[in-house]
Protein backbone atom coordinates (compact mmCIF):
# COMPACT_ATOMS: atom_id res chain seq x y z
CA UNK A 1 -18.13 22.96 26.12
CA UNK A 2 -19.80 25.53 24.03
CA UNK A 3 -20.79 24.95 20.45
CA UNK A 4 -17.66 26.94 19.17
CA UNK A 5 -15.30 24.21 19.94
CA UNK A 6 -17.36 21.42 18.80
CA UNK A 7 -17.79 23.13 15.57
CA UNK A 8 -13.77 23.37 15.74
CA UNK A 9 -13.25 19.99 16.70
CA UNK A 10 -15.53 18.41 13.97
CA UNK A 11 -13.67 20.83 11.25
CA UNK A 12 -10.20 19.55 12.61
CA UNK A 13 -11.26 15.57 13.04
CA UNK A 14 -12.83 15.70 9.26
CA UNK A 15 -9.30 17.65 8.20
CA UNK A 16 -7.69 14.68 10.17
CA UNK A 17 -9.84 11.97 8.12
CA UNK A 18 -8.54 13.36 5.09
CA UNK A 19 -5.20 13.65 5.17
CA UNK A 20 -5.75 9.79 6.70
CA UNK A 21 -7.49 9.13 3.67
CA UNK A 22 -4.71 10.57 1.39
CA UNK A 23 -2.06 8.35 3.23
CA UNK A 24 -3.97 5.61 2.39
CA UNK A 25 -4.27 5.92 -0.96
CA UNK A 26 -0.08 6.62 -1.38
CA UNK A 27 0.28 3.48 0.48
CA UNK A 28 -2.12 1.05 -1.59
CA UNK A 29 -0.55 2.62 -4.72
CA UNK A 30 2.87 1.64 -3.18
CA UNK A 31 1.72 -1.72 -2.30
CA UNK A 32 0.68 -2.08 -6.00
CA UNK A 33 3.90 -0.74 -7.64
CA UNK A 34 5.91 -3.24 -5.30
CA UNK A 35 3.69 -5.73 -6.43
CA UNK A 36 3.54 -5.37 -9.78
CA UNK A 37 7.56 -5.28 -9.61
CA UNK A 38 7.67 -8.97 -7.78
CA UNK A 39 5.69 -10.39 -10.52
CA UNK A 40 7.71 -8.87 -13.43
CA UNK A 41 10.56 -9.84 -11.46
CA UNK A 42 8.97 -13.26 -11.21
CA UNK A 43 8.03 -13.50 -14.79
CA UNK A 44 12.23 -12.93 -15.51
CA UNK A 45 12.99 -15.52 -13.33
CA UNK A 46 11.09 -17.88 -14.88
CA UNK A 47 11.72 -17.08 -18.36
CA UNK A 48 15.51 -17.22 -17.62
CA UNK A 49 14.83 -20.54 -16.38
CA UNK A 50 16.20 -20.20 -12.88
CA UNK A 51 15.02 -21.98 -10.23
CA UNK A 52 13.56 -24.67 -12.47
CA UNK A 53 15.94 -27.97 -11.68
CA UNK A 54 15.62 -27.23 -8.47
CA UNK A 55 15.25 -30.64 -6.24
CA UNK A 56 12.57 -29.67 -3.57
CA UNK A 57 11.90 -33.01 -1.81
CA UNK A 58 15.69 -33.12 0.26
């Protein structure tokens, strides 16, 4: 292997790392937007009053 495609291969793993990177950061920003959507959804529900008479010991 000569030091040509090393140099190569460390340029293309640290492009690789990025875009990795960049994926993550869409995803946790999705995971927050669904998030905050369940509790305003929750926060709806409960100021409707759904859900509240609800027998949970049968």
């Amino acid at each position: 292997m000569d030091v040509s495609s090393v140099v190569t291969s460390t340029a293309s793993m640290a492009g690789t790392v990025r875009q990795l990177q960049s994926i993550n950061k869409m995803q946790m920003e999705i995971m927050k937007s669904l998030a905050d959507s369940q509790a305003q959804i929750a926060d709806m529900v409960q100021a409707s009053g759904i859900g509240q008479n609800i027998d949970t010991r049968a």
